[in-house]
Protein backbone atom coordinates (compact mmCIF):
# COMPACT_ATOMS: atom_id res chain seq x y z
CA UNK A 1 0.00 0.00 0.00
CA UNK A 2 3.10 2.74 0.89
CA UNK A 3 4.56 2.01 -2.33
CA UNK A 4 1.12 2.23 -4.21
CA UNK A 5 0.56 5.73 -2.39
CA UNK A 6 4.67 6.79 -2.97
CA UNK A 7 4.20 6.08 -6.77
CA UNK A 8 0.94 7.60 -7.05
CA UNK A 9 2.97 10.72 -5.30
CA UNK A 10 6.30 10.31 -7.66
CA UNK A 11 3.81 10.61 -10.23
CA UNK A 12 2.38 13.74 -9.30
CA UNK A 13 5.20 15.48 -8.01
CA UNK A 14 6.71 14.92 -11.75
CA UNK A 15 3.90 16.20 -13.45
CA UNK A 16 4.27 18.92 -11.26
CA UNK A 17 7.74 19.37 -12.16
CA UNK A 18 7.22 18.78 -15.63
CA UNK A 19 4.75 21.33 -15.82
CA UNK A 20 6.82 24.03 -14.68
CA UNK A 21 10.29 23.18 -16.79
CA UNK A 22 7.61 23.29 -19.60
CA UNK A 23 6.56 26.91 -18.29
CA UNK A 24 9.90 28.41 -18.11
CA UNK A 25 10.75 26.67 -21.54
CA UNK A 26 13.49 24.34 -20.45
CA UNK A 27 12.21 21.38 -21.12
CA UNK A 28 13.89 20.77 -24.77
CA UNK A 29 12.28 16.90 -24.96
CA UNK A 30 8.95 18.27 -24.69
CA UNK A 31 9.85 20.88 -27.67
CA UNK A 32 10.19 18.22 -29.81
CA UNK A 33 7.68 15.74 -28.53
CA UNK A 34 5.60 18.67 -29.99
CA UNK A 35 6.94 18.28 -33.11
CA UNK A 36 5.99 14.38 -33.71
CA UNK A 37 2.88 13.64 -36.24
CA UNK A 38 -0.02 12.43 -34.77
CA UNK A 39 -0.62 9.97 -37.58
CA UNK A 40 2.73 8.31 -39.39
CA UNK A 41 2.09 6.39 -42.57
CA UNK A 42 5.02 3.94 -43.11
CA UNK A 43 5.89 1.13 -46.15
CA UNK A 44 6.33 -2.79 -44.39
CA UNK A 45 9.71 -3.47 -43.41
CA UNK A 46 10.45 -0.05 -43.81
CA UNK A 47 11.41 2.06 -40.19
CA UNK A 48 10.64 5.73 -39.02
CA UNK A 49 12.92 7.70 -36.50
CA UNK A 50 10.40 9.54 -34.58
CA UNK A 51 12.35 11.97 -32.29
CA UNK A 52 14.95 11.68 -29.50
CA UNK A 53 15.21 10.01 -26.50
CA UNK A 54 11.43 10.08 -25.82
CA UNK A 55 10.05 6.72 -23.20
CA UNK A 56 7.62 4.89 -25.67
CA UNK A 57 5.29 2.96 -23.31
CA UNK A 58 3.51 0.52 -25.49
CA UNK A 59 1.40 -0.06 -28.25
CA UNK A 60 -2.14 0.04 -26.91
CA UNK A 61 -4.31 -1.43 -29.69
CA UNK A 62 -3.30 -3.36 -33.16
CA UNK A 63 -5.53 -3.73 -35.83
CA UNK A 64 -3.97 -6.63 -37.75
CA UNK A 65 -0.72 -4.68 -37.82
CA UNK A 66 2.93 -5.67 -36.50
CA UNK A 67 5.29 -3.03 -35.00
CA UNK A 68 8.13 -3.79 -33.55
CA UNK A 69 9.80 -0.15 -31.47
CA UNK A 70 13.77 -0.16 -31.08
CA UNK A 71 14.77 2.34 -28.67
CA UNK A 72 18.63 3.24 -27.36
CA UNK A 73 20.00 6.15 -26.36
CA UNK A 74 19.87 8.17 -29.33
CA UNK A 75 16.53 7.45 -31.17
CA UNK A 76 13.23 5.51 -31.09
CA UNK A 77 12.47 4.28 -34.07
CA UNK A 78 9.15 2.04 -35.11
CA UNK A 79 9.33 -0.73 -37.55
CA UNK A 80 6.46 -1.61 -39.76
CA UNK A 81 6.75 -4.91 -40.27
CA UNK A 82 2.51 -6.35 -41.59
CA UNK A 83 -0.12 -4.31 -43.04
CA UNK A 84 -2.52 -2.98 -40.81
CA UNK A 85 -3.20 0.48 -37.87
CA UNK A 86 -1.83 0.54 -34.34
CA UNK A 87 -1.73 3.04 -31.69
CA UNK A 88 1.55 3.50 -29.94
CA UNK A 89 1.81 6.25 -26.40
CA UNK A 90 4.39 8.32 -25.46
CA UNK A 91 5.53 8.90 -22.15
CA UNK A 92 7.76 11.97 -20.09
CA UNK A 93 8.98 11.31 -16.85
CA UNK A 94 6.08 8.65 -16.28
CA UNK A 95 3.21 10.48 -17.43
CA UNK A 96 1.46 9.52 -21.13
CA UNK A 97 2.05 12.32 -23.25
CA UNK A 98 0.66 11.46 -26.96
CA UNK A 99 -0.80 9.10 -28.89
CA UNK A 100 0.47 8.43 -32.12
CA UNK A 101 -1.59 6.83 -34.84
CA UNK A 102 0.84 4.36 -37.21
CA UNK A 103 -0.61 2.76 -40.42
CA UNK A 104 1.34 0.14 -42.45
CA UNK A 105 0.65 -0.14 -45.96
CA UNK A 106 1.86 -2.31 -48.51
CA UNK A 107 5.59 -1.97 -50.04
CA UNK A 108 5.19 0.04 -53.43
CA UNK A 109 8.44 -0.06 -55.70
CA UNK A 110 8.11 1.99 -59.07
CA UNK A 111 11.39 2.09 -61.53
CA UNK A 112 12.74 5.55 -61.76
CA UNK A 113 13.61 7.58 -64.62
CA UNK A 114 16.24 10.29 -65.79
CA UNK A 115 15.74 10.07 -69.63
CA UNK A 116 15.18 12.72 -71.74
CA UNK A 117 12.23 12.98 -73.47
CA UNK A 118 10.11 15.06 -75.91
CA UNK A 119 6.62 15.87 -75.54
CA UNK A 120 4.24 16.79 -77.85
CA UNK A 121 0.30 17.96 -76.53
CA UNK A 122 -2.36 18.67 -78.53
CA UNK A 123 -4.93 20.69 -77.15
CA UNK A 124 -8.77 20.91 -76.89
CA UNK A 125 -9.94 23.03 -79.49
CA UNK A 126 -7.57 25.43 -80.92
CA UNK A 127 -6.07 27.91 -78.35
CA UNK A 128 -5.89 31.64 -79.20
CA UNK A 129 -2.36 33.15 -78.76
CA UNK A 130 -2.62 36.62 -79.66
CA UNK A 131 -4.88 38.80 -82.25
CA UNK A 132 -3.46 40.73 -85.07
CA UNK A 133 -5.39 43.21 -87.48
CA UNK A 134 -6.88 42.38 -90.33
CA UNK A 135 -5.80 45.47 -93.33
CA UNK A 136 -9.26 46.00 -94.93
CA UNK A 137 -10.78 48.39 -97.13
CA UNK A 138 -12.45 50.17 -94.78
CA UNK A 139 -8.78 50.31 -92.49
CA UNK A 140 -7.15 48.00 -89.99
CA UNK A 141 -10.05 46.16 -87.90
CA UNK A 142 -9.01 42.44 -85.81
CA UNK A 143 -12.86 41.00 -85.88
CA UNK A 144 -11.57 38.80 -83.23
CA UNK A 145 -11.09 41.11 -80.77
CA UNK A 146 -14.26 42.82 -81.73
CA UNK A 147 -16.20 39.25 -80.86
CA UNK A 148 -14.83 39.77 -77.35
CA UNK A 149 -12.49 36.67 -78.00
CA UNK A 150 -9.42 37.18 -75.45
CA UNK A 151 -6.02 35.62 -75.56
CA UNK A 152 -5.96 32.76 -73.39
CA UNK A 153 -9.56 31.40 -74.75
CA UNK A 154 -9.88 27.86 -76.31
CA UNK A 155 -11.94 27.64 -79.61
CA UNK A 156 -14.42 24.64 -79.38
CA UNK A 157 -16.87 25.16 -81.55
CA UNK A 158 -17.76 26.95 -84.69
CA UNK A 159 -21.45 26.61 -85.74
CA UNK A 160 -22.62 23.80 -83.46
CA UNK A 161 -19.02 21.95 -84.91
CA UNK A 162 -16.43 20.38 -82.45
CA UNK A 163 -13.07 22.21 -83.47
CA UNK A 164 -9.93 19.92 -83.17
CA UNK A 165 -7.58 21.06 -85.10
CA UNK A 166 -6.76 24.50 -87.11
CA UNK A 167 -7.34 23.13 -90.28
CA UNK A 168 -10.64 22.84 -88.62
CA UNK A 169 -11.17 26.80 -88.93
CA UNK A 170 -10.62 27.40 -92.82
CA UNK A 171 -13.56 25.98 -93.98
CA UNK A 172 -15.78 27.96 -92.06
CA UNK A 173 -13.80 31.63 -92.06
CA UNK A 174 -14.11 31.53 -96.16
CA UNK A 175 -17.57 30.05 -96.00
CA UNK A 176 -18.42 32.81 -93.70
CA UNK A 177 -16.32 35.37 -95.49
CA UNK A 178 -18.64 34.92 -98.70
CA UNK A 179 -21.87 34.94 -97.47
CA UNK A 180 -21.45 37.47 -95.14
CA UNK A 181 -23.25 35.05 -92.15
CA UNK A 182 -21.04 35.33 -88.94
CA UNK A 183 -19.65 32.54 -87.17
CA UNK A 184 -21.36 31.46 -83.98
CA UNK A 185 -17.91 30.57 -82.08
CA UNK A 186 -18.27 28.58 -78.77
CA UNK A 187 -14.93 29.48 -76.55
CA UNK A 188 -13.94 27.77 -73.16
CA UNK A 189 -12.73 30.64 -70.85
CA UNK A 190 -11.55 30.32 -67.01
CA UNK A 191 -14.82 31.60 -66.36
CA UNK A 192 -16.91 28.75 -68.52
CA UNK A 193 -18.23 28.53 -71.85
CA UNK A 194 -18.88 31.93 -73.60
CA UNK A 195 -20.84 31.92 -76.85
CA UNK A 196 -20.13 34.30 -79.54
CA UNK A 197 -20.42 35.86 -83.47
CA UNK A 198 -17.28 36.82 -85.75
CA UNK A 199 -17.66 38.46 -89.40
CA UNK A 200 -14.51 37.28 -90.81
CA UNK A 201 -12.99 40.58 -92.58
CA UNK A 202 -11.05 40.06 -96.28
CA UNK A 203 -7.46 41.45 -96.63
CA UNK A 204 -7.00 44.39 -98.71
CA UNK A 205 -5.47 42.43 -101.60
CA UNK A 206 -6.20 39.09 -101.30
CA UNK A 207 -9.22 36.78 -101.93
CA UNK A 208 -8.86 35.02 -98.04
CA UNK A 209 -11.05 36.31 -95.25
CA UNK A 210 -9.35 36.28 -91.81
CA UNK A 211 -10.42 35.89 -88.08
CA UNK A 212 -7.86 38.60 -86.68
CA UNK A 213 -6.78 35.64 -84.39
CA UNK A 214 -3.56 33.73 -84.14
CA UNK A 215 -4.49 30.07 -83.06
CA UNK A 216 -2.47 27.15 -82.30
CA UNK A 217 -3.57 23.57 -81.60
CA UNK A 218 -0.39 21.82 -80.17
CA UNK A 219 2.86 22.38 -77.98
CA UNK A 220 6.16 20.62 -77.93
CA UNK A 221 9.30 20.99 -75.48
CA UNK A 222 10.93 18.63 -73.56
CA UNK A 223 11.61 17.43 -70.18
CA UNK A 224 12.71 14.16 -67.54
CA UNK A 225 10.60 11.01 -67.15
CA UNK A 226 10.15 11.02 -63.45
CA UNK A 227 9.24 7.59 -62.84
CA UNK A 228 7.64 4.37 -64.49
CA UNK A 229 5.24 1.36 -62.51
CA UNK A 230 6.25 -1.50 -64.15
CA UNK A 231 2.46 -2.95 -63.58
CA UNK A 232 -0.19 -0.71 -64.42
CA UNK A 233 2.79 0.89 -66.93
CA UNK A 234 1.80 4.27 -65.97
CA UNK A 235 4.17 7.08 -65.45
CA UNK A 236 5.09 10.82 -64.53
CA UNK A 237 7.20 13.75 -65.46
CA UNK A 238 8.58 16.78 -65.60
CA UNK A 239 6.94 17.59 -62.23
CA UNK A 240 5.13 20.60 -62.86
CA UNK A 241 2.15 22.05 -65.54
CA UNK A 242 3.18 23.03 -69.12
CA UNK A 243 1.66 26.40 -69.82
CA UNK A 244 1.33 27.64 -73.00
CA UNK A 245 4.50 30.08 -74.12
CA UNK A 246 2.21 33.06 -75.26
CA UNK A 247 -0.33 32.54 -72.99
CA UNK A 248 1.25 31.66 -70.17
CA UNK A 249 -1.85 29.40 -69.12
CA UNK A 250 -1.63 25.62 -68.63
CA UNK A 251 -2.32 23.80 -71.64
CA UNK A 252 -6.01 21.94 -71.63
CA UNK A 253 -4.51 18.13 -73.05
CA UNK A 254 -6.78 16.33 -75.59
CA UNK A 255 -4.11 14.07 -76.58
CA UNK A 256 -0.46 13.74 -76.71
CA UNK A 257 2.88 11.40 -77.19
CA UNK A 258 5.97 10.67 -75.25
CA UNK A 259 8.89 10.46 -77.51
CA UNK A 260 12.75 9.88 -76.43
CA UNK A 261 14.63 12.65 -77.12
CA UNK A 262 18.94 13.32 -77.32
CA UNK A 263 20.61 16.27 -75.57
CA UNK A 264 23.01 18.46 -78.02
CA UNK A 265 24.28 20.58 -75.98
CA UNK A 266 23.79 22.89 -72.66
CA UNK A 267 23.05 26.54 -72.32
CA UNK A 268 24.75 26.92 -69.04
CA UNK A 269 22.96 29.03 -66.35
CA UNK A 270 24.30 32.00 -64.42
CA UNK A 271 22.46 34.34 -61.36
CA UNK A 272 19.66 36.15 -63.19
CA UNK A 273 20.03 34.34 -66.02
CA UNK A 274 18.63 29.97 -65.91
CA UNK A 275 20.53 27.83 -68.86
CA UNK A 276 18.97 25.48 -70.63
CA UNK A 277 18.89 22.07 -71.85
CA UNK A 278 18.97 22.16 -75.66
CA UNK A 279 17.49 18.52 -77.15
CA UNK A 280 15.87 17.22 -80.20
CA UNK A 281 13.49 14.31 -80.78
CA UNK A 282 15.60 10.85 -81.46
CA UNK A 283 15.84 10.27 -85.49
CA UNK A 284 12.93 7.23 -85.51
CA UNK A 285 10.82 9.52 -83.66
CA UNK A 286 9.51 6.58 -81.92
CA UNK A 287 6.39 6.67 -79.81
CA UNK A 288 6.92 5.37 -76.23
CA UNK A 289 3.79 6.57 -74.36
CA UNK A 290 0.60 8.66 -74.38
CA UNK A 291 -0.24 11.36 -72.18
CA UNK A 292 -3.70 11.87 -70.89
CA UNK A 293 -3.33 14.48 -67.97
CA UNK A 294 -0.91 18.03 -67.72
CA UNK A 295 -1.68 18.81 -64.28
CA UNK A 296 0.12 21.12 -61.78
CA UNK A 297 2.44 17.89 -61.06
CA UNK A 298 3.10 17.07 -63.92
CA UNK A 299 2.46 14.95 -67.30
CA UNK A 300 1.36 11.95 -66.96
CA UNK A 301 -0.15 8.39 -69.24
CA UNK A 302 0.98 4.97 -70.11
CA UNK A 303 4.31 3.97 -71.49
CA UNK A 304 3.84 1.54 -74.34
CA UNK A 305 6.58 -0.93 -72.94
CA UNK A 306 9.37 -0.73 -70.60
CA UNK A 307 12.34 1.86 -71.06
CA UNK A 308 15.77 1.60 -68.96
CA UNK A 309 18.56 4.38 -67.82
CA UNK A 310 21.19 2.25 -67.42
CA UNK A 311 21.93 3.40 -63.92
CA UNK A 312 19.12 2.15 -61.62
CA UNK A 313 16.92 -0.39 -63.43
CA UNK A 314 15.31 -1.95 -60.61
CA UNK A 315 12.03 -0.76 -58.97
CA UNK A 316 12.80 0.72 -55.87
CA UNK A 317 10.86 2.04 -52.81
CA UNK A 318 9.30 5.46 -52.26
CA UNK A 319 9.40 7.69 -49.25
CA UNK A 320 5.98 9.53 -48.33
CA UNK A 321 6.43 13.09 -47.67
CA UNK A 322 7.04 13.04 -44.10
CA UNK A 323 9.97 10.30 -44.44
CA UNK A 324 11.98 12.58 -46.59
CA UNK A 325 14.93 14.11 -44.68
CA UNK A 326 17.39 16.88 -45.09
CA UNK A 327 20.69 15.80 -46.39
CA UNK A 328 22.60 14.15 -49.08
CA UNK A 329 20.94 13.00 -51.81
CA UNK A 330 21.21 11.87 -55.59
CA UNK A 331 19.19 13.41 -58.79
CA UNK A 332 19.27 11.06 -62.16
CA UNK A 333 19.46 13.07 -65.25
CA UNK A 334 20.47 13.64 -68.76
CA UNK A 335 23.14 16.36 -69.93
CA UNK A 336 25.12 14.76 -72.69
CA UNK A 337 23.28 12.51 -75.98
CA UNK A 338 20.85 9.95 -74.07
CA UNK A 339 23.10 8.94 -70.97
CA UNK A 340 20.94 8.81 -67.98
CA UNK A 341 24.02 9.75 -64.84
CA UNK A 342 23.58 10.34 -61.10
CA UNK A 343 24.54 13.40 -59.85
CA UNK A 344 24.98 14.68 -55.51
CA UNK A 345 22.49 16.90 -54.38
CA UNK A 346 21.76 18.37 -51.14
CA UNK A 347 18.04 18.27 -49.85
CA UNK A 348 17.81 21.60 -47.59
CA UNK A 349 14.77 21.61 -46.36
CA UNK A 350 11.45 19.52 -46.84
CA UNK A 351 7.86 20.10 -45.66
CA UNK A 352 6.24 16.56 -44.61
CA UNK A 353 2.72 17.69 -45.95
CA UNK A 354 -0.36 16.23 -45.48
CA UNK A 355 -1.99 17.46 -47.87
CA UNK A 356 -0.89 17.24 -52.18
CA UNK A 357 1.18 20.33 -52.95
CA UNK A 358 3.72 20.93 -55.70
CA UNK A 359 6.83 22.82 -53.29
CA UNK A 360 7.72 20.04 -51.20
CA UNK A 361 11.64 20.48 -50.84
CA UNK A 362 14.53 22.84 -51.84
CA UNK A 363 17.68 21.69 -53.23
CA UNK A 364 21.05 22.38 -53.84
CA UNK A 365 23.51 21.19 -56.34
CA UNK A 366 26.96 19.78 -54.78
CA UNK A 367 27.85 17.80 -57.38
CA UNK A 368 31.39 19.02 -59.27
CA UNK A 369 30.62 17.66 -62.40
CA UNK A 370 27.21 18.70 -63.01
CA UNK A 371 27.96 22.48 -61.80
CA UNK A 372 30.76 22.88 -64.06
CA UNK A 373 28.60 21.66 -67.21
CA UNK A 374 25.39 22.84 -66.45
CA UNK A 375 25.53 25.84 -63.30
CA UNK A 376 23.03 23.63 -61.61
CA UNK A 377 19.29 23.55 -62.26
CA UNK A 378 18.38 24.55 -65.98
CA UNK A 379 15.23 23.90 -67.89
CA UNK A 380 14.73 20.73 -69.37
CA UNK A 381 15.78 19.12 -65.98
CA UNK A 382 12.14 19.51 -64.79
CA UNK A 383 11.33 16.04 -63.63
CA UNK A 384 14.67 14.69 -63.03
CA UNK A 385 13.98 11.88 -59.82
CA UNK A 386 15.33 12.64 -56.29
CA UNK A 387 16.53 9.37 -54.65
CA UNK A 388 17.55 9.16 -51.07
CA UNK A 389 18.33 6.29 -48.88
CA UNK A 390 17.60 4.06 -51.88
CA UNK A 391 14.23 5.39 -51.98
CA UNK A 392 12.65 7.75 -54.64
CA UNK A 393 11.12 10.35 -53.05
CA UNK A 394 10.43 13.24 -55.40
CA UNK A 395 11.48 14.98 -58.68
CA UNK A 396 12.77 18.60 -59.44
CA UNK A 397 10.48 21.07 -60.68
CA UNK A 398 11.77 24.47 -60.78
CA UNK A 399 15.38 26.43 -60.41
CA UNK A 400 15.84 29.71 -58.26
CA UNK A 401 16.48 32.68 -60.82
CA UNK A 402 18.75 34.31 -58.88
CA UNK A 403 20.53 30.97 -57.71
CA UNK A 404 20.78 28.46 -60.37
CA UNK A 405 22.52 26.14 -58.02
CA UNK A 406 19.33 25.81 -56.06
CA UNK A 407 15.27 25.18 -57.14
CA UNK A 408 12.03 23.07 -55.72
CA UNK A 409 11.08 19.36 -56.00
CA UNK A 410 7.85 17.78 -55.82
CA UNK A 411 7.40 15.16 -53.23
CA UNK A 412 6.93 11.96 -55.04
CA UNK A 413 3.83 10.47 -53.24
CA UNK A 414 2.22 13.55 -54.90
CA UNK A 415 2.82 12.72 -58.78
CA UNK A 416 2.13 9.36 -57.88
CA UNK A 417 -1.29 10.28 -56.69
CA UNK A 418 -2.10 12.53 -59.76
CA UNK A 419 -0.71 9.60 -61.93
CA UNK A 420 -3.62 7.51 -60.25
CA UNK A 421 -1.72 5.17 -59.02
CA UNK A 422 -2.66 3.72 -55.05
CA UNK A 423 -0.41 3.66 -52.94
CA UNK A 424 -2.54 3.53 -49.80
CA UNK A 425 -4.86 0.76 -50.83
CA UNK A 426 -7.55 2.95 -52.12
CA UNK A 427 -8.32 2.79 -55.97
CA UNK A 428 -7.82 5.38 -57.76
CA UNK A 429 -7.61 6.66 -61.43
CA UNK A 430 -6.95 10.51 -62.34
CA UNK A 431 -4.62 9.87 -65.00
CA UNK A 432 -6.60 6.22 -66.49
């Protein structure tokens, strides 16, 4: 009974003690006690450091899940070992602190990328660049602009007809442009559909009648294939949206292709001033996948078979966003003909978010070779895959103008999730 009543007075005389170190902001333990997750998501077999030298006090429920804890005088770290949820506590100086909710999921291994490639997109409708005035007899008059058509707007429809392509258009400007009918044009603005009429005008001259618009119905550029799952054969890259170059607006995808593409040479970058990777599409032009979404993460589709780097072939884990760490890590890229190399990078800080967002990390350059050739981060490297730890956990998607050493990744769990491929044993299909 004494030592019932002396433990039950230990007990508070800690938390009274604890309480106060907390007030007075000595208590550095309970700093970062603050700064564990309440919910960790972790791969089987795979293991998560969760802070320092914090008393873990048992797992108090299991839902089909095994979790082994190994804790020394450094870390505690949990070990996922079988699918499944369990609740572990936390304990300082004898008193239960937090609960922290662990889920195991199912190892996922995708094969990661580092080729060039070229991309073609073809757009919905035809996309209106600019306008441009039509030299009449009655002066200089863009009927375009006069229909209230703005750059930015996607064509759709001309007289109740789906528009696909430009050579779409013709037919019904010169149709138009002799029987003096307007066009009823159906655009696609960010604010919805608009309907409208254009009078084609004829130039001063000539026997064509004109719109006053410049349109364009594709794109083409290139970037880095991100990664490729070897059983659904779907993939990602380049990491980020491609906008339109007049525009400036992402490009609404109807269709597009994959091709491989060869580096010629490098425009190397400076402060102020981001280089370049200058490529063109391999001689067969061959077709190696489709792309069906251009999304803030990037492109993504199906591969039509499976393509290799040369450098790491085999599928390899992924880290979710909160498993990423600062410190060394790898990029795979292209900067010479079609040879995929890995190059150091430092990750130098990394937000473990819980929610899809395209600036998950910042990185530096410390590779020797790579600086000297390229002055770090340049275009065309968009989508080049981050591996740490022999895990894949993201993709560069932009460079810092004023530091071309240095630029944003995209936390990998993210593209995979806009690729539709599940990873947490939910089905879904964005990209499919």
């Amino acid at each position: 009974m004494k030592i019932l009543k002396f433990e039950y007075l230990r007990k508070i005389i800690g938390g009274i003690l604890l309480v106060s170190l907390i007030a007075i902001g000595f208590f550095k333990p309970f700093q970062e006690y603050l700064q564990i997750p309440k919910n960790i998501t972790l791969f089987e077999g795979q293991k998560q450091t969760i802070n320092k030298a914090l008393p873990v006090a048992a797992l108090l429920s299991s839902d089909n899940a095994s979790i082994s804890i190994n804790q020394d005088q450094d870390t505690v770290a949990v070990h996922a070992m079988k699918n499944g949820k369990s609740e572990m506590l936390l304990e300082l100086a004898g008193l239960p602190i937090k609960k922290v909710n662990v889920n195991v999921i199912k190892d996922f291994k995708v094969i990661p990328g580092g080729q060039s490639i070229g991309v073609k997109l073809n757009t919905v409708g035809v996309l209106v660049v600019g306008h441009h005035q039509v030299n009449t007899e009655k002066g200089k008059v863009s009927p375009g602009e006069l229909a209230g058509i703005k750059t930015g707007d996607m064509i759709t429809k001309i007289n109740e007809t789906e528009i696909e392509k430009m050579e779409d258009v013709a037919p019904f400007v010169q149709e138009s442009g002799e029987s003096g009918k307007p066009l009823n044009i159906e655009i696609t603005r960010d604010s919805g559909k608009i309907t409208t009429q254009l009078t084609p005008q004829k130039e001063e001259g000539e026997g064509s009648y004109k719109l006053g618009l410049y349109i364009r119905d594709s794109a083409a550029g290139i970037g880095t294939l991100t990664f490729y799952h070897p059983d659904s054969k779907k993939y990602g890259a380049l990491g980020h949206v491609i906008s339109d170059m007049d525009t400036k607006k992402p490009i609404v995808v109807d269709d597009g292709q994959v091709l491989r593409s060869t580096v010629t040479s490098i425009e190397k970058g400076s402060n102020g001033n981001p280089g370049e990777k200058l490529a063109q599409f391999s001689d067969d032009r061959e077709i190696i996948g489709d792309i069906r979404t251009n999304s803030p993460y990037g492109i993504f589709g199906k591969l039509k078979k499976e393509i290799h780097n040369g450098v790491m072939d085999q599928a390899m884990p992924i880290a979710l966003s909160n498993q990423v760490k600062e410190g060394p890590a790898q990029i795979l890229t292209v900067v010479e003909n079609d040879e995929v190399k890995s190059f150091d990078i430092e990750i130098v800080s990394t937000i473990p978010q819980k929610f899809p967002a395209t600036k998950g990390m910042v990185l530096k350059v410390t590779d020797e070779e790579l600086l000297k050739k390229t002055g770090g981060i340049v275009q065309g490297m968009s989508g080049s895959p981050i591996i740490q730890d022999g895990k894949l956990i993201g993709a560069v998607t932009h460079v810092f103008v004023n530091d071309p050493t240095s630029g944003y990744g995209v936390h990998i769990e993210w593209m995979l999730n806009e690729a539709g491929i599940d990873i947490y044993g939910k089905a879904e299909e964005k990209a499919s």
